[in-house]
PDB file of N, CA and C in Angstrom:
ATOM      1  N   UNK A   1      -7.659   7.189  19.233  1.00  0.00           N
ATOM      2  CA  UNK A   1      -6.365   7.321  18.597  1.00  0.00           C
ATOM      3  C   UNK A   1      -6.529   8.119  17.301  1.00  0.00           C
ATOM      4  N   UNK A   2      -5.204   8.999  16.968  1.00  0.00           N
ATOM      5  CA  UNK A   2      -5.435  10.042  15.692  1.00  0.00           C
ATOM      6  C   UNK A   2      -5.776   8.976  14.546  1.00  0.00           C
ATOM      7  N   UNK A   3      -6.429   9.615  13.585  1.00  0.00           N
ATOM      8  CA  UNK A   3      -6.764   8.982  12.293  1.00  0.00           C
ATOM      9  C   UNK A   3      -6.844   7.718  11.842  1.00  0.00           C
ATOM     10  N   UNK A   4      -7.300   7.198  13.524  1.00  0.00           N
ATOM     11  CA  UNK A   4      -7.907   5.764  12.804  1.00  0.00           C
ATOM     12  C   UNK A   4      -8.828   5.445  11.620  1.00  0.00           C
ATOM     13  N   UNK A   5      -9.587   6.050  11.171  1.00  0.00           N
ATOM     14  CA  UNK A   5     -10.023   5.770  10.082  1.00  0.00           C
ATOM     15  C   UNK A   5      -9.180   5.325   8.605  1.00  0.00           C
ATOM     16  N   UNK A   6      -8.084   6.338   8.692  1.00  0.00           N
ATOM     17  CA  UNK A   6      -7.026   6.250   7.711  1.00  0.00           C
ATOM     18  C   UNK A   6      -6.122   5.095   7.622  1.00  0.00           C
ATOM     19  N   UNK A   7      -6.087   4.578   8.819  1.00  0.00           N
ATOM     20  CA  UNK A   7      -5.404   3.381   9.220  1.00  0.00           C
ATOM     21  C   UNK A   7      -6.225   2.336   8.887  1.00  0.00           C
ATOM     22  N   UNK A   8      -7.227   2.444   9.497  1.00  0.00           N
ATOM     23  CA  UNK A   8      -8.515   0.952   9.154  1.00  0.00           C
ATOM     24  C   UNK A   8      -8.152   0.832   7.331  1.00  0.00           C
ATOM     25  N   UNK A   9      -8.413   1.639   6.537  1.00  0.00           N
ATOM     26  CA  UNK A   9      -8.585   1.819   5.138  1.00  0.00           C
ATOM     27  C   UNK A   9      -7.291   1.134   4.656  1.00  0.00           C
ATOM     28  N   UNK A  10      -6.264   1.965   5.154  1.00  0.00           N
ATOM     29  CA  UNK A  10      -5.071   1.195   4.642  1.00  0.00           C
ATOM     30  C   UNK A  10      -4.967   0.031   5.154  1.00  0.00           C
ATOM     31  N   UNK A  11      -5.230  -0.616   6.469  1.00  0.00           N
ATOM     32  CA  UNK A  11      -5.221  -2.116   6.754  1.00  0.00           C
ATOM     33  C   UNK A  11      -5.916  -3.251   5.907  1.00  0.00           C
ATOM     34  N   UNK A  12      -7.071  -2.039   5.412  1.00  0.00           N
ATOM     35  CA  UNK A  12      -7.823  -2.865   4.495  1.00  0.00           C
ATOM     36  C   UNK A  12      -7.632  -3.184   3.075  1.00  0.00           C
ATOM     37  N   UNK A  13      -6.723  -2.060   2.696  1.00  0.00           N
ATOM     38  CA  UNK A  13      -6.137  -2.132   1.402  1.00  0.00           C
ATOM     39  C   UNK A  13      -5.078  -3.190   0.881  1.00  0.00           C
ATOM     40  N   UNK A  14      -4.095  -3.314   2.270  1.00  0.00           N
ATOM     41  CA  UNK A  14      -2.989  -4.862   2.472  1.00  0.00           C
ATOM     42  C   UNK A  14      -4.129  -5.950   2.499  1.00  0.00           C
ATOM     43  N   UNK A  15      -4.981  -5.953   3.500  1.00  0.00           N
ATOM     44  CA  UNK A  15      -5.928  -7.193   3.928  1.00  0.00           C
ATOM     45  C   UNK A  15      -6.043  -7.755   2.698  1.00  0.00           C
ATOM     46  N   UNK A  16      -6.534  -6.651   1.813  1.00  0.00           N
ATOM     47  CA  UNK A  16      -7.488  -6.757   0.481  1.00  0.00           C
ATOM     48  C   UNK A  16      -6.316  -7.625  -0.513  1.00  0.00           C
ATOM     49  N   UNK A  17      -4.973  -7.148  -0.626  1.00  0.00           N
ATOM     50  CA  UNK A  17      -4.038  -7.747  -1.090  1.00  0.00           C
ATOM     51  C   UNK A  17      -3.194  -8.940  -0.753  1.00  0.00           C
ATOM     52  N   UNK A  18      -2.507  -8.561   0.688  1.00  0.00           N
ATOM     53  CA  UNK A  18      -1.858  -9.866   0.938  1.00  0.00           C
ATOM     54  C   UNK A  18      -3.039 -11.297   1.562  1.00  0.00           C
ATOM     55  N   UNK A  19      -3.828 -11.098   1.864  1.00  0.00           N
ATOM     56  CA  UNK A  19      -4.972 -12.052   1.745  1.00  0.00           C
ATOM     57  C   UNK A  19      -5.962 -12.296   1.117  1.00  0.00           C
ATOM     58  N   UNK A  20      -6.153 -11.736   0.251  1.00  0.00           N
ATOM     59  CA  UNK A  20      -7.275 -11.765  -0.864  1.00  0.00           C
ATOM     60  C   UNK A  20      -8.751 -11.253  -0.113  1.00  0.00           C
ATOM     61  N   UNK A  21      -8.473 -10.875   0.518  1.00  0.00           N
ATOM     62  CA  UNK A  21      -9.879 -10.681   1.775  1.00  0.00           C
ATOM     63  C   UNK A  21     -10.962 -10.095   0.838  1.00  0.00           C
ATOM     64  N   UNK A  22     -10.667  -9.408  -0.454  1.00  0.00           N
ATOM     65  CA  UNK A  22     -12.117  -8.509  -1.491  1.00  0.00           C
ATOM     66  C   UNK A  22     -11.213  -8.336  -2.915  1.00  0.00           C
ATOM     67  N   UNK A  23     -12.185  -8.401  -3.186  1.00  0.00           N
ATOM     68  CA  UNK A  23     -12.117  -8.766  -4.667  1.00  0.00           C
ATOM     69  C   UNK A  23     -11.376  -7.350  -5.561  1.00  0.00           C
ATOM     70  N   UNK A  24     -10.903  -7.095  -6.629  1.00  0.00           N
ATOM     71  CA  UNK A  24     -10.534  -6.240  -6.866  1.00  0.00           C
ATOM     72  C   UNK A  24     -10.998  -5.014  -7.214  1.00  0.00           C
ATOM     73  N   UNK A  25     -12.352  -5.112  -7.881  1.00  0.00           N
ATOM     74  CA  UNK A  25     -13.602  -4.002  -7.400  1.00  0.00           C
ATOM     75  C   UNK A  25     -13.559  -3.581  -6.211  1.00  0.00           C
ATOM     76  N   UNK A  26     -13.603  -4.519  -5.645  1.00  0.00           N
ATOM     77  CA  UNK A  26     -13.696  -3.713  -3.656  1.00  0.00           C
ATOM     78  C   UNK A  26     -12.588  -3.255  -3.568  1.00  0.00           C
ATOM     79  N   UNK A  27     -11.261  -3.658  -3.818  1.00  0.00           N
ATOM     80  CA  UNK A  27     -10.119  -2.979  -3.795  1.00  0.00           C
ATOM     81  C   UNK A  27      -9.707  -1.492  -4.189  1.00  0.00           C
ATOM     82  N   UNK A  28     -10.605  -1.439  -5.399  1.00  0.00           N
ATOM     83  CA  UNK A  28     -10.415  -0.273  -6.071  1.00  0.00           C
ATOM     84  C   UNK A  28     -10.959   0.454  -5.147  1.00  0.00           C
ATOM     85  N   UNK A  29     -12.210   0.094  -4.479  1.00  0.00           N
ATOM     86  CA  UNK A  29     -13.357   1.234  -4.113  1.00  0.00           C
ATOM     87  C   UNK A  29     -12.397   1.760  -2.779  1.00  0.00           C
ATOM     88  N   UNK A  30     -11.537   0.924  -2.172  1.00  0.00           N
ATOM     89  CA  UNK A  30     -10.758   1.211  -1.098  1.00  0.00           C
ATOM     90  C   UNK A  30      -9.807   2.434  -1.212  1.00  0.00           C
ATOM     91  N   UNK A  31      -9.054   2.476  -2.634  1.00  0.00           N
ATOM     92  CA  UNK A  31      -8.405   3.055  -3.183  1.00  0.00           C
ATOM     93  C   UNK A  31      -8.544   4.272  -3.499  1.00  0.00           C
ATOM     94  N   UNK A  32      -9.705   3.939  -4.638  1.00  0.00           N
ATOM     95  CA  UNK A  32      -9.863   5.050  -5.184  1.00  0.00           C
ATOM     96  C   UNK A  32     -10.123   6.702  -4.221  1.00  0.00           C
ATOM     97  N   UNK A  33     -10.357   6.525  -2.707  1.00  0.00           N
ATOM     98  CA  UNK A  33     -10.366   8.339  -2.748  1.00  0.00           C
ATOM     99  C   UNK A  33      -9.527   8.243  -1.251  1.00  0.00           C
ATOM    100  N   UNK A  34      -8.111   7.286  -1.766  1.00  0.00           N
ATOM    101  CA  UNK A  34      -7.117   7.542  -0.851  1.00  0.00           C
ATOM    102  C   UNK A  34      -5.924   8.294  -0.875  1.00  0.00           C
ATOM    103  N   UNK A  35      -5.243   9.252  -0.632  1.00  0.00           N
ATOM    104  CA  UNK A  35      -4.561   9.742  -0.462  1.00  0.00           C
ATOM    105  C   UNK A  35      -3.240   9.154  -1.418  1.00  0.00           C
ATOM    106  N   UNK A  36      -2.620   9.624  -2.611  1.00  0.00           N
ATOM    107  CA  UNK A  36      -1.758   8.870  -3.465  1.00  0.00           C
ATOM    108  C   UNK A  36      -0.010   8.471  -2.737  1.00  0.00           C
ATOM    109  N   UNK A  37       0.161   9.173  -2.087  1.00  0.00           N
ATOM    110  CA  UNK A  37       1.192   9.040  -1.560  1.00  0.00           C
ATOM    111  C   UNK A  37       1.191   7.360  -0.602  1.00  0.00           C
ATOM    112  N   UNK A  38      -0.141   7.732  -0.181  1.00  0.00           N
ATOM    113  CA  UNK A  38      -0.406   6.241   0.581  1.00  0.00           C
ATOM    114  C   UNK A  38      -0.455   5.154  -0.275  1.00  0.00           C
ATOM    115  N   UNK A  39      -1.610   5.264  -1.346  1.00  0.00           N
ATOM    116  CA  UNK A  39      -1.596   4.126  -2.264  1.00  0.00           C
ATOM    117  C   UNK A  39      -0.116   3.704  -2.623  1.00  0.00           C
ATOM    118  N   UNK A  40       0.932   4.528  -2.997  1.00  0.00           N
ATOM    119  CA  UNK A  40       1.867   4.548  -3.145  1.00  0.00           C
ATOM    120  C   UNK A  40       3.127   3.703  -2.258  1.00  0.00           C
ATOM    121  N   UNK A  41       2.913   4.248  -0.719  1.00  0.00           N
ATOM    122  CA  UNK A  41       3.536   3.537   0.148  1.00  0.00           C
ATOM    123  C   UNK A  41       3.453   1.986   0.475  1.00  0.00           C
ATOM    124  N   UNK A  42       1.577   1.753   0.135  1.00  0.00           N
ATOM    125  CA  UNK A  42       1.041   0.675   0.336  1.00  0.00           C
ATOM    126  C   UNK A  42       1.665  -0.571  -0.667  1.00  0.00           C
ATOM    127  N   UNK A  43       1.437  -0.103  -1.854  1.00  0.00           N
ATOM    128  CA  UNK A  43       2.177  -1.112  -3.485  1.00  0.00           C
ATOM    129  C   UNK A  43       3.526  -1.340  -2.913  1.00  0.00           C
ATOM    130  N   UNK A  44       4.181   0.115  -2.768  1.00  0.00           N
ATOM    131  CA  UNK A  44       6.110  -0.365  -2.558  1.00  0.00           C
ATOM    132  C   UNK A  44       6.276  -1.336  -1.461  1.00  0.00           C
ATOM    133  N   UNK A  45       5.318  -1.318   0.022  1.00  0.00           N
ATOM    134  CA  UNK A  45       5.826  -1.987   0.362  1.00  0.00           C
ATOM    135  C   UNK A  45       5.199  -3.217   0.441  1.00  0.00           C
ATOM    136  N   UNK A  46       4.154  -3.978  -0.006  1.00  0.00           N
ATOM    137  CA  UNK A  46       4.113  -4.869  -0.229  1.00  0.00           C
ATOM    138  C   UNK A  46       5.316  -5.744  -1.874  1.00  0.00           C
ATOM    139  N   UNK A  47       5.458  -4.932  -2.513  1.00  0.00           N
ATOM    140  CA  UNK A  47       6.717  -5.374  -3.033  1.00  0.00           C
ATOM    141  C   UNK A  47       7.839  -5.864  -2.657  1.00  0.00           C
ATOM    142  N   UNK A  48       8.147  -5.320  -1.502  1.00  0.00           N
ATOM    143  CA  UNK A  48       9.287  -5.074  -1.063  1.00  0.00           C
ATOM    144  C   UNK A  48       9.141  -6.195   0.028  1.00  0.00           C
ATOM    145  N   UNK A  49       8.239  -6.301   0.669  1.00  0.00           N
ATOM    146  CA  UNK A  49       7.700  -7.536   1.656  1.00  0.00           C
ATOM    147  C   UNK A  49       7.354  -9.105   0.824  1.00  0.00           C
ATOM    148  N   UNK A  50       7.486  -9.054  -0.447  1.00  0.00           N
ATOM    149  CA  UNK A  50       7.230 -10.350  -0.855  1.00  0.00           C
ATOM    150  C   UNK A  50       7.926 -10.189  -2.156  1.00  0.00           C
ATOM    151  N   UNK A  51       9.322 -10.571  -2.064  1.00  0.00           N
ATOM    152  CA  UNK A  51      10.238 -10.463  -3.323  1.00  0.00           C
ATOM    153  C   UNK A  51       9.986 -11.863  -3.550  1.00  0.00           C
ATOM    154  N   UNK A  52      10.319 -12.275  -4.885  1.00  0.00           N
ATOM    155  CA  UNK A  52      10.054 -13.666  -6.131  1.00  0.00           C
ATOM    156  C   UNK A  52       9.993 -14.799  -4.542  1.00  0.00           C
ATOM    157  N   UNK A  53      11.167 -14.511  -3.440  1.00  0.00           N
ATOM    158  CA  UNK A  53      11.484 -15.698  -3.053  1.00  0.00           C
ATOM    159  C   UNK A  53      11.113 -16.257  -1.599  1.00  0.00           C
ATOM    160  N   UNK A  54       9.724 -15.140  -1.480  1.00  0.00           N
ATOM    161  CA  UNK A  54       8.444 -15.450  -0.597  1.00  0.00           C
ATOM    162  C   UNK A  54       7.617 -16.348  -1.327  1.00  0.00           C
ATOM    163  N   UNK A  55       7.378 -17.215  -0.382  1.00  0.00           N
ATOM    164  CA  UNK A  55       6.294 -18.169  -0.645  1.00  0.00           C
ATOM    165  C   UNK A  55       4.920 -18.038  -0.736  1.00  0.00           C
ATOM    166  N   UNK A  56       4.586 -16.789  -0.771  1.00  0.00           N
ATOM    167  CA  UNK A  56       3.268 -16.003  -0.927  1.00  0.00           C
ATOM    168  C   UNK A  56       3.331 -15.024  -1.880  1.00  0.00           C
ATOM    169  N   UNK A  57       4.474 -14.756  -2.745  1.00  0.00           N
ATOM    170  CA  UNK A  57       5.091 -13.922  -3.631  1.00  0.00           C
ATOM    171  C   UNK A  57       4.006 -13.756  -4.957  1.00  0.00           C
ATOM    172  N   UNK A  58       4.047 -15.076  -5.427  1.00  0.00           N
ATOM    173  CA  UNK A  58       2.422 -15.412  -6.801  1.00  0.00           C
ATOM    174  C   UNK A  58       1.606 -14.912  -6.278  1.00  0.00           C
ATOM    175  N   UNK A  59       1.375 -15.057  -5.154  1.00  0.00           N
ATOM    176  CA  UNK A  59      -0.676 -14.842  -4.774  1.00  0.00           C
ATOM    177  C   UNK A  59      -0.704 -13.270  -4.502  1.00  0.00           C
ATOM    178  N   UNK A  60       0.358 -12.545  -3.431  1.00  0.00           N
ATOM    179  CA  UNK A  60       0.165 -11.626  -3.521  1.00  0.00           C
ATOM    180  C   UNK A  60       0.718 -10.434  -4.198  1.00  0.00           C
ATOM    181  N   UNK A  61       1.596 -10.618  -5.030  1.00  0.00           N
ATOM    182  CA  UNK A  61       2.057 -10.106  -6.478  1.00  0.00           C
ATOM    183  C   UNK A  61       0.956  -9.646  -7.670  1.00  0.00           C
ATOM    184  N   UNK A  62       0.513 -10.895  -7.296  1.00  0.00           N
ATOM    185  CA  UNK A  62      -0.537 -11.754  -8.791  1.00  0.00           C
ATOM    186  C   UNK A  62      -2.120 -10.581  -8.377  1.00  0.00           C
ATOM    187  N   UNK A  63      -2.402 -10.671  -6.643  1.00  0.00           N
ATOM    188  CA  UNK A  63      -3.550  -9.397  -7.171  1.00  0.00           C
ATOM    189  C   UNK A  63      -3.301  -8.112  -7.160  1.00  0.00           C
ATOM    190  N   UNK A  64      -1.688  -7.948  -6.878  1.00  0.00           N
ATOM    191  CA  UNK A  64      -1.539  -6.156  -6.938  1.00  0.00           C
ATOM    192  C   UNK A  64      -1.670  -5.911  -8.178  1.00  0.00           C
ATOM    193  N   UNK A  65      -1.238  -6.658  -9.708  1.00  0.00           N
ATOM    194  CA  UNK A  65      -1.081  -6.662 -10.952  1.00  0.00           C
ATOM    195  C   UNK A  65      -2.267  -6.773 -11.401  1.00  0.00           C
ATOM    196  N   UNK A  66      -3.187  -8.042 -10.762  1.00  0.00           N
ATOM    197  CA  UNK A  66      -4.713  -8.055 -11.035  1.00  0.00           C
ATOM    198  C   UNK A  66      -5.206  -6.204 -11.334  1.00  0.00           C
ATOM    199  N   UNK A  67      -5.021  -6.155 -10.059  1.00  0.00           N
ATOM    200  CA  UNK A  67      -5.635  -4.599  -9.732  1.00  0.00           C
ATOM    201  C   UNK A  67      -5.200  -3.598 -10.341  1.00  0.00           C
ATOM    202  N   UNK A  68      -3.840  -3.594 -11.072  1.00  0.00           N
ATOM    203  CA  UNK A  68      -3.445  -2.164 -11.323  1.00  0.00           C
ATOM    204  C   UNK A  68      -3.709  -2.628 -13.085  1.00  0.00           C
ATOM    205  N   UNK A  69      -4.031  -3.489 -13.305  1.00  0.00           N
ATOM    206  CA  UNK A  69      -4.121  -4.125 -14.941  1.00  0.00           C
ATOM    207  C   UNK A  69      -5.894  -4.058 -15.017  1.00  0.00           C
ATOM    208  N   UNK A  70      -6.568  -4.375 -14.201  1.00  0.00           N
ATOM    209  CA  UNK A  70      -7.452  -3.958 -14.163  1.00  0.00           C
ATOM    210  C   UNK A  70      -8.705  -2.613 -14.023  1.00  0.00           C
ATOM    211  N   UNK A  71      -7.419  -2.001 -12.890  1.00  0.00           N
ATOM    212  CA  UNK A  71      -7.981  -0.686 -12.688  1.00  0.00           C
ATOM    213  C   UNK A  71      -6.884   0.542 -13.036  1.00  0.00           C
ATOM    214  N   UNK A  72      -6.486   0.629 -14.254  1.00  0.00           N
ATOM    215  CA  UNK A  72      -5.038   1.585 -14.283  1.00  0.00           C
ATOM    216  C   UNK A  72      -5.281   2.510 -13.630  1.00  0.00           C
ATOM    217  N   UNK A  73      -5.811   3.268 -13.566  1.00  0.00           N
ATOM    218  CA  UNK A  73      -6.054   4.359 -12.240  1.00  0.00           C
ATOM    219  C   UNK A  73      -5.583   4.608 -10.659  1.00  0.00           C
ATOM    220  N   UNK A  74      -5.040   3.148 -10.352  1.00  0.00           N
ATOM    221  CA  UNK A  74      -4.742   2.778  -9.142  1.00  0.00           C
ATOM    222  C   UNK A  74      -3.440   2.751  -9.619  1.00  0.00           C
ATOM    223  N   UNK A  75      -2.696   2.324 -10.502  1.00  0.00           N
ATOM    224  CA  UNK A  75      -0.962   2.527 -10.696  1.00  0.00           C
ATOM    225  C   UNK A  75      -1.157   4.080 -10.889  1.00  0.00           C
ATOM    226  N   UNK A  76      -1.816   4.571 -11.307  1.00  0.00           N
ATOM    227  CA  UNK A  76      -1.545   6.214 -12.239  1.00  0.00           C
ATOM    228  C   UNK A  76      -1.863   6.971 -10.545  1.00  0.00           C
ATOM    229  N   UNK A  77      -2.733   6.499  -9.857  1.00  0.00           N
ATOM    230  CA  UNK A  77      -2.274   6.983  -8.595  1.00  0.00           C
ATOM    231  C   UNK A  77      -0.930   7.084  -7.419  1.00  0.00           C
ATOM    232  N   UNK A  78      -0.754   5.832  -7.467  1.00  0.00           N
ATOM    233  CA  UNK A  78       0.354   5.679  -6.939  1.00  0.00           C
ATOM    234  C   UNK A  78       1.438   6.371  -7.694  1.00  0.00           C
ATOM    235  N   UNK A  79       1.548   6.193  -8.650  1.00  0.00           N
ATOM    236  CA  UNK A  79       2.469   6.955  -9.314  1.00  0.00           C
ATOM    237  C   UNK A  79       2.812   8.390  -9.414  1.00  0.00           C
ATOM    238  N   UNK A  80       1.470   9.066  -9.140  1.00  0.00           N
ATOM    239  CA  UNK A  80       1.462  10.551  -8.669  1.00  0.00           C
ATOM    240  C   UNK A  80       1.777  10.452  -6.992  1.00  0.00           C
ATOM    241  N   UNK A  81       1.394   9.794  -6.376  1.00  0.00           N
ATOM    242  CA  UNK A  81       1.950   9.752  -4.839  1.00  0.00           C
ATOM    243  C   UNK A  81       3.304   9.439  -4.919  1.00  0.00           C
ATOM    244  N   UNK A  82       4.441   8.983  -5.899  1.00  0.00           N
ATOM    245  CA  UNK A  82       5.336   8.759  -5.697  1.00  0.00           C
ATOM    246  C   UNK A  82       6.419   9.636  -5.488  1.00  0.00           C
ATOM    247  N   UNK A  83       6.313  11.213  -5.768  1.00  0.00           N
ATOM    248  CA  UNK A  83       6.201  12.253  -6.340  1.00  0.00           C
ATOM    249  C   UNK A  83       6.191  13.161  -5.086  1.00  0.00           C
ATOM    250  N   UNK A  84       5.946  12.435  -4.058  1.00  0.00           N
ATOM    251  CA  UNK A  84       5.822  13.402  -2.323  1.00  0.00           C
ATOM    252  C   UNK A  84       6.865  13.324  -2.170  1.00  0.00           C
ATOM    253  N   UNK A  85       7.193  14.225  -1.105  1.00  0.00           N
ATOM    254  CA  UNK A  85       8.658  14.577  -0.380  1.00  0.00           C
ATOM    255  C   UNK A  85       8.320  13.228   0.946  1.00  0.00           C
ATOM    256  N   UNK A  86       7.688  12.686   1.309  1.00  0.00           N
ATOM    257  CA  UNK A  86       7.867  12.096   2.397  1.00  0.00           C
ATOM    258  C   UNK A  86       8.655  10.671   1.363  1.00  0.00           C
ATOM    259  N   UNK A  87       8.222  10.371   0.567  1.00  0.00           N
ATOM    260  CA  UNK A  87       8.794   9.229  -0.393  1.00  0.00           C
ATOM    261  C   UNK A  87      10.392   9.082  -0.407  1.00  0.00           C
ATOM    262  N   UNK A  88      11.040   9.938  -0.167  1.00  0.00           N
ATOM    263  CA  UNK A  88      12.539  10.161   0.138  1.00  0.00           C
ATOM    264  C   UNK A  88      12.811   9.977   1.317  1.00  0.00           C
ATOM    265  N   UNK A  89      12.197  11.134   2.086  1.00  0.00           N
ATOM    266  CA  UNK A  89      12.445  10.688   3.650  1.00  0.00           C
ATOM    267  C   UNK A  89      12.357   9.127   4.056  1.00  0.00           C
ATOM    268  N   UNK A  90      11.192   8.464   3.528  1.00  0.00           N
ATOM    269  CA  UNK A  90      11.205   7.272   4.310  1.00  0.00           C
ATOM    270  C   UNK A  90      12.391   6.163   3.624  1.00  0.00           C
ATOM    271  N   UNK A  91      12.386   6.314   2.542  1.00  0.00           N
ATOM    272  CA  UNK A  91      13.523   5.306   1.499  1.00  0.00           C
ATOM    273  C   UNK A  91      14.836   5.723   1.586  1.00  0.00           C
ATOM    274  N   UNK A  92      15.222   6.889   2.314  1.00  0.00           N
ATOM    275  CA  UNK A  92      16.839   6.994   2.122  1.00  0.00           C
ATOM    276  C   UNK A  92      16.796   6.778   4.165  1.00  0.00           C
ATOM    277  N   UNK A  93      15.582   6.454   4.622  1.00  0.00           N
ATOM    278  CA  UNK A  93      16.160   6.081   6.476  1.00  0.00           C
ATOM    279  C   UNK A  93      15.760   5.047   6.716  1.00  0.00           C
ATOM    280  N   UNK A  94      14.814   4.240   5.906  1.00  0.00           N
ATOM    281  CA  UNK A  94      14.000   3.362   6.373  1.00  0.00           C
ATOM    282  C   UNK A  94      14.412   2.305   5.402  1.00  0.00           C
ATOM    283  N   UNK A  95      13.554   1.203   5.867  1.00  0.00           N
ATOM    284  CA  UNK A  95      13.521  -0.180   4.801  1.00  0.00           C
ATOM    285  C   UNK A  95      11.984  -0.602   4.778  1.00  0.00           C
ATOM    286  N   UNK A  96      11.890  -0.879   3.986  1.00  0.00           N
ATOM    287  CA  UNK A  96      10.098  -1.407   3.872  1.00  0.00           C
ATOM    288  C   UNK A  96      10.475  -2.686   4.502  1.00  0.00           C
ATOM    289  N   UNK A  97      11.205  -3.715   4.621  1.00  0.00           N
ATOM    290  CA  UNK A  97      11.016  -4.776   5.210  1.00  0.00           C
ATOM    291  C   UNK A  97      11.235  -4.732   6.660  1.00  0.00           C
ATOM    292  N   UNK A  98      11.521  -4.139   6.991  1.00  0.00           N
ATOM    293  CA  UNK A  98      11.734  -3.331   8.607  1.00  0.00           C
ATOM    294  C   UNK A  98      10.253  -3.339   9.538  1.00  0.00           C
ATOM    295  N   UNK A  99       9.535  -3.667   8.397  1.00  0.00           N
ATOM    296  CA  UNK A  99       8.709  -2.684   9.414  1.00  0.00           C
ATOM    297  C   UNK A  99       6.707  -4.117   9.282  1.00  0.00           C
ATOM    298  N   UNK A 100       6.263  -4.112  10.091  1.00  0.00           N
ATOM    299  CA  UNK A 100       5.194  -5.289   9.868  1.00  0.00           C
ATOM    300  C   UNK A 100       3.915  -4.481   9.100  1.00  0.00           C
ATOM    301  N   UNK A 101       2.855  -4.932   8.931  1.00  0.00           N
ATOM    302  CA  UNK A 101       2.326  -4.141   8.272  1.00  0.00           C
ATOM    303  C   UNK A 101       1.455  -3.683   8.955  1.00  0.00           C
ATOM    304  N   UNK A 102       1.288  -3.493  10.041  1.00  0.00           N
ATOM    305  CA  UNK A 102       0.915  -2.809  11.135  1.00  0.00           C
ATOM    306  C   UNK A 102       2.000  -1.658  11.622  1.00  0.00           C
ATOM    307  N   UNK A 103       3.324  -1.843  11.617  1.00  0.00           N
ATOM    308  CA  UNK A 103       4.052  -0.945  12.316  1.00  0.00           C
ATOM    309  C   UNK A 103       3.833   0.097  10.879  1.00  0.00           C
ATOM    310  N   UNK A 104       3.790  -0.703   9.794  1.00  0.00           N
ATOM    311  CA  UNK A 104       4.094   0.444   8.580  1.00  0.00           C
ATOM    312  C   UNK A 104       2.772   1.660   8.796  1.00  0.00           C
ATOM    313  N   UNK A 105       1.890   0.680   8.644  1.00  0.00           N
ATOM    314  CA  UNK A 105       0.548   1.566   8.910  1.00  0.00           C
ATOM    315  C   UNK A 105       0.355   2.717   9.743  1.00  0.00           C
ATOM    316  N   UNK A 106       0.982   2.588  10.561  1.00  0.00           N
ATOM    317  CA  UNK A 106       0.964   3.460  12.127  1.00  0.00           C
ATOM    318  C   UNK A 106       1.645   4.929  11.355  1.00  0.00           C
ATOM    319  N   UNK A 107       2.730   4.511  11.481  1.00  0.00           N
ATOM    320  CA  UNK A 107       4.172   5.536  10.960  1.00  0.00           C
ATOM    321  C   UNK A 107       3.696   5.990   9.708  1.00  0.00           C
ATOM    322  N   UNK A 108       3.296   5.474   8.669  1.00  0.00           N
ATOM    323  CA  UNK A 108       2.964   6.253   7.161  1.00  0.00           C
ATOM    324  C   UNK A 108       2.121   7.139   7.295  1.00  0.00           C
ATOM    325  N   UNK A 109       0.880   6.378   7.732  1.00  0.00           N
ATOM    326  CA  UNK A 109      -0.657   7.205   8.507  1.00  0.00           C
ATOM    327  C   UNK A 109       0.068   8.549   9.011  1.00  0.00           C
ATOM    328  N   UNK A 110       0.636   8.668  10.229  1.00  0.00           N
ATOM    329  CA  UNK A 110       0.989   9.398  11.262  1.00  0.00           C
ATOM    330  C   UNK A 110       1.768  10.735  10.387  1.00  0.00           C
ATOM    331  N   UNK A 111       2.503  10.001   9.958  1.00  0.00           N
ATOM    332  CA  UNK A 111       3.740  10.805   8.756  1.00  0.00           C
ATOM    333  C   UNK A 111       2.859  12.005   8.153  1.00  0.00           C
ATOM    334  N   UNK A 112       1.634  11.109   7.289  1.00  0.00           N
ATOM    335  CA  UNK A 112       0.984  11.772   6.331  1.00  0.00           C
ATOM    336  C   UNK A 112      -0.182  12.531   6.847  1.00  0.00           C
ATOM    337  N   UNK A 113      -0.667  12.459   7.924  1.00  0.00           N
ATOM    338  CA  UNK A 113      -1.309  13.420   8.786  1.00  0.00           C
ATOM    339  C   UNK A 113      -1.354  14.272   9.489  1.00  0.00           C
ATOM    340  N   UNK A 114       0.694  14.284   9.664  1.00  0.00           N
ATOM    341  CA  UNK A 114       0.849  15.557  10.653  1.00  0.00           C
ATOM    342  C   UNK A 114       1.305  16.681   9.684  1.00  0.00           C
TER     343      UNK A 114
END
């Protein structure tokens, strides 16, 4: 399948967040030489997947903030990925809660590779 690798990374980047699966060092290292638009897609939609009034909202809130308070480099990325033309396309057709974090993965990946 196309760009599984890109996919594994980003699965691992949620893993890393909505389950705590690695620590935020390892997080970074995930990060750091990913594609900003992705890092980007990855933050919004875990935001967007765990508003205040998810019951997993603290834990996985608590290490995206860990991480970007820890590693500013990882917000200052995303933040330059925010900045793509696909960032419109997907937010004025799509919904981040629409989508599992597997279906997101597929479609962002795919998006950003063709």
């Amino acid at each position: 399948m196309a760009f599984e690798h890109e996919k594994r990374t980003a699965r691992a980047i949620l893993a890393a967040i909505e389950d705590a699966q690695l620590n935020t060092a390892n997080t970074w290292h995930l990060i750091e030489d990913a594609d900003p638009t992705l890092v980007y897609f990855l933050f919004a939609w875990l935001r967007a997947r765990y508003p205040a009034s998810h019951p997993a909202s603290d834990g996985v809130l608590g290490r995206l903030g860990a991480l970007v308070t820890e590693f500013p480099a990882a917000a200052r990325l995303a933040k330059k990925g925010e900045k793509d033309s696909l960032v419109p396309w997907f937010e004025e057709g799509h919904s981040y809660r629409d989508y599992s974090n597997q279906e997101f993965v597929e479609l962002i990946v795919d998006k950003l590779e063709s």
